[in-house]
Each structure stands twice: as C-alpha cells, then as structure tokens.
Protein backbone atom coordinates (compact mmCIF):
# COMPACT_ATOMS: atom_id res chain seq x y z
CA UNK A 1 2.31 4.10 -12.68
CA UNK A 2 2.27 2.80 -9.21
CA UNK A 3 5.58 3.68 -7.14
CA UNK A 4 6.26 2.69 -3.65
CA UNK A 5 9.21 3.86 -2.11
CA UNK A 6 10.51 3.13 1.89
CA UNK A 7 12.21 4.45 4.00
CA UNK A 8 13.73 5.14 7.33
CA UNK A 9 15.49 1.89 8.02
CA UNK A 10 18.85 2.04 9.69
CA UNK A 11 20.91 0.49 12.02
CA UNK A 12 19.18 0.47 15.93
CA UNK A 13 20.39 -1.64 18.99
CA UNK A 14 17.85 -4.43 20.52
CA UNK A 15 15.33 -3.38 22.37
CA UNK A 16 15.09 -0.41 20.32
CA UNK A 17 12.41 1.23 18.06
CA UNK A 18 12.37 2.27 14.35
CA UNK A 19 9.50 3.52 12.28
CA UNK A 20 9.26 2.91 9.03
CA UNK A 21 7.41 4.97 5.94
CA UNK A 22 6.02 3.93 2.85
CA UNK A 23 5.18 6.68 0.50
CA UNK A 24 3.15 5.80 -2.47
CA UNK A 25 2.06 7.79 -5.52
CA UNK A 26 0.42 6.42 -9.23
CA UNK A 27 -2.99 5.44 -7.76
CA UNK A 28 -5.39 6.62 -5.27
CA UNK A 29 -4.01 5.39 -2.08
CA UNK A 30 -7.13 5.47 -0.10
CA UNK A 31 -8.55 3.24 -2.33
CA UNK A 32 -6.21 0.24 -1.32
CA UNK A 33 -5.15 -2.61 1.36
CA UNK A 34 -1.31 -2.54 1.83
CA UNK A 35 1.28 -4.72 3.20
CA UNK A 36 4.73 -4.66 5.16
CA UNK A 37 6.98 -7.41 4.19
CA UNK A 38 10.36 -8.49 5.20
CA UNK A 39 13.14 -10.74 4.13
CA UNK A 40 16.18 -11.04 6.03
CA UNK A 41 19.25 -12.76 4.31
CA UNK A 42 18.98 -16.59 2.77
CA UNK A 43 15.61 -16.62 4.01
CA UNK A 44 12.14 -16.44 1.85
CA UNK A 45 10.02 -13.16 2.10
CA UNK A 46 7.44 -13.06 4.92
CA UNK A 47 4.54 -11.01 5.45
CA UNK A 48 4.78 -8.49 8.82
CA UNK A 49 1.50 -7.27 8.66
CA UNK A 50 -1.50 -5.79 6.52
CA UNK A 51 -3.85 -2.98 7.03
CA UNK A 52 -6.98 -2.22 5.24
CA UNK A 53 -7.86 0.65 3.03
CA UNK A 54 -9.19 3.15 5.85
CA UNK A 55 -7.27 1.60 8.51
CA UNK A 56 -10.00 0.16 10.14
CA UNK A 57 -8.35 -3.20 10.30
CA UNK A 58 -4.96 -4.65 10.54
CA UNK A 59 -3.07 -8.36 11.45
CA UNK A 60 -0.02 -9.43 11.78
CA UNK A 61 2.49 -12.11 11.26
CA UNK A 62 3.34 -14.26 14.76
CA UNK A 63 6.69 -12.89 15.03
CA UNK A 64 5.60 -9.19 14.67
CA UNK A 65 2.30 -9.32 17.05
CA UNK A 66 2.53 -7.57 19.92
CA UNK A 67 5.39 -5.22 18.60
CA UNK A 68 4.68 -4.02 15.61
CA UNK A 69 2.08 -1.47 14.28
CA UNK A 70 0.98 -0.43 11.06
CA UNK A 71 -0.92 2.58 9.94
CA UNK A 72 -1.43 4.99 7.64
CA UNK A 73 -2.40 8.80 6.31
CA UNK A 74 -4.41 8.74 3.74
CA UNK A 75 -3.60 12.75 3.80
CA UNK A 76 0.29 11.86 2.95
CA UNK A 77 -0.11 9.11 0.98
CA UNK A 78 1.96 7.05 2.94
CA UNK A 79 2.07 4.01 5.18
CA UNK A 80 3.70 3.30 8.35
CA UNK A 81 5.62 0.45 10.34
CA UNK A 82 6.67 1.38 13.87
CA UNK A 83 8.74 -1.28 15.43
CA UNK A 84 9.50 -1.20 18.87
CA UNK A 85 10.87 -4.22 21.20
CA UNK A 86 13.45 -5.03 18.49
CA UNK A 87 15.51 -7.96 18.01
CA UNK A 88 18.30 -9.54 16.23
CA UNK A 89 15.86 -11.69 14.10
CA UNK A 90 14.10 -8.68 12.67
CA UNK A 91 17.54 -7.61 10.73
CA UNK A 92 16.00 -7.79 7.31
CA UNK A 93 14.96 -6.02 4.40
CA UNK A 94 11.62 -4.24 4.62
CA UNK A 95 8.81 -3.87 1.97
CA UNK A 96 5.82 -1.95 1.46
CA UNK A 97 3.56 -3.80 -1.28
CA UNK A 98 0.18 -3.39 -2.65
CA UNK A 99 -1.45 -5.29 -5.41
CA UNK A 100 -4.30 -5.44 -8.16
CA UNK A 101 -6.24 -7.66 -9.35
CA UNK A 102 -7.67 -7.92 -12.65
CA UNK A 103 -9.36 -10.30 -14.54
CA UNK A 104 -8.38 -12.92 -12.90
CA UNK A 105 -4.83 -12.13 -12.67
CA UNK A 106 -3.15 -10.63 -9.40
CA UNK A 107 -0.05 -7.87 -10.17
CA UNK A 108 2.04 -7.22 -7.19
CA UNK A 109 3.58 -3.96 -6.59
CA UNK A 110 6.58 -3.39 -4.38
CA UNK A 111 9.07 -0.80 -3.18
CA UNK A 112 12.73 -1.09 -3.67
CA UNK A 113 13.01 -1.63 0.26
CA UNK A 114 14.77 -0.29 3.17
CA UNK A 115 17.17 -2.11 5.16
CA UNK A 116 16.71 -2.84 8.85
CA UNK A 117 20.02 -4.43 11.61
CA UNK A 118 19.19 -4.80 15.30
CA UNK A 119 22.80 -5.43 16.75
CA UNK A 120 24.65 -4.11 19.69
C-alpha cells in the first residue's frame, strides 16, 4: 500500500529557507517519478516541481524556478523540497505525490501534506 507522508513545514520569515521531506514506503521508490505540489488557501493545487526516478532530471513550475530544488535518496526512501528565497505567496500546503498507471487508467497517490507560512 503506497504511503507518502511530509514533513518539516513550519512557520519561516521571507527571505527564509525551509526544506521539506517526503518519506515514502509500499512500493519501490527508485522505481518512480515524483512530484511536489502546493495549494495555498481558496486557490486550486499547483504543481512545484517533478523529478525523475534516479534524479537525473527535474523542472519546475514558473513561480518556484530559480528557488526551489528537489531531490531525492533513493537510500532513505524519501524526497526532498528545499526552499530558499521565500515569500508570502508560497504560504500553502505542500504535497508529495506519485502516481500509476494502469491499463489505461492513472491512480494518484498523495501525502496528507505539510503546511508552509512565510510572514514576518
């Protein structure tokens, strides 16, 4: 059974940094493409960024590039977000996700999230 679960979120001032983890157990991690996603309040989910199985390759939403970094241990199981240059906007909820697909049909799995507020 897939499980994804975040953490490290918090409350950090702008300009600040925060890493994030993702540590995820149920299937063989090194097998998989993950994503970060966020979704602040009264707004729609958006993707931050996506790396590829072995970390070879990653992108990035717009609002993240230049910032933000993904990557991962294959070792640990887990995935990373470090997020440096904060700012107010990127107050939101943060999700690690991964998905399957299978006959056709693509299943999304996501953490329960951790919660991210850039204020002074």
């Amino acid at each position: 059974q897939v499980a994804l679960v975040e953490s490290g979120g918090g409350l950090v001032q702008p300009g600040g940094s925060l890493t994030l983890s993702c540590f995820a157990s149920g299937f063989t991690f090194r097998k998989y493409d993950m994503r970060w996603y966020r979704q602040a309040p009264g707004k729609e989910r958006e993707l931050v960024g996506h790396i590829d199985k072995i970390a070879n390759f990653t992108n990035y939403g717009d609002s993240v590039k230049g910032r933000f970094t993904i990557s991962r241990d294959n070792a640990k199981n887990t995935m990373y977000l470090q997020m440096n240059s904060l700012k107010p906007e990127d107050t939101a909820t943060y999700y690690c996700n991964t998905w399957r697909i299978s006959d056709g049909r693509t299943s999304e799995f996501w953490g329960q999230g951790t919660q991210v507020i850039v204020s002074s």
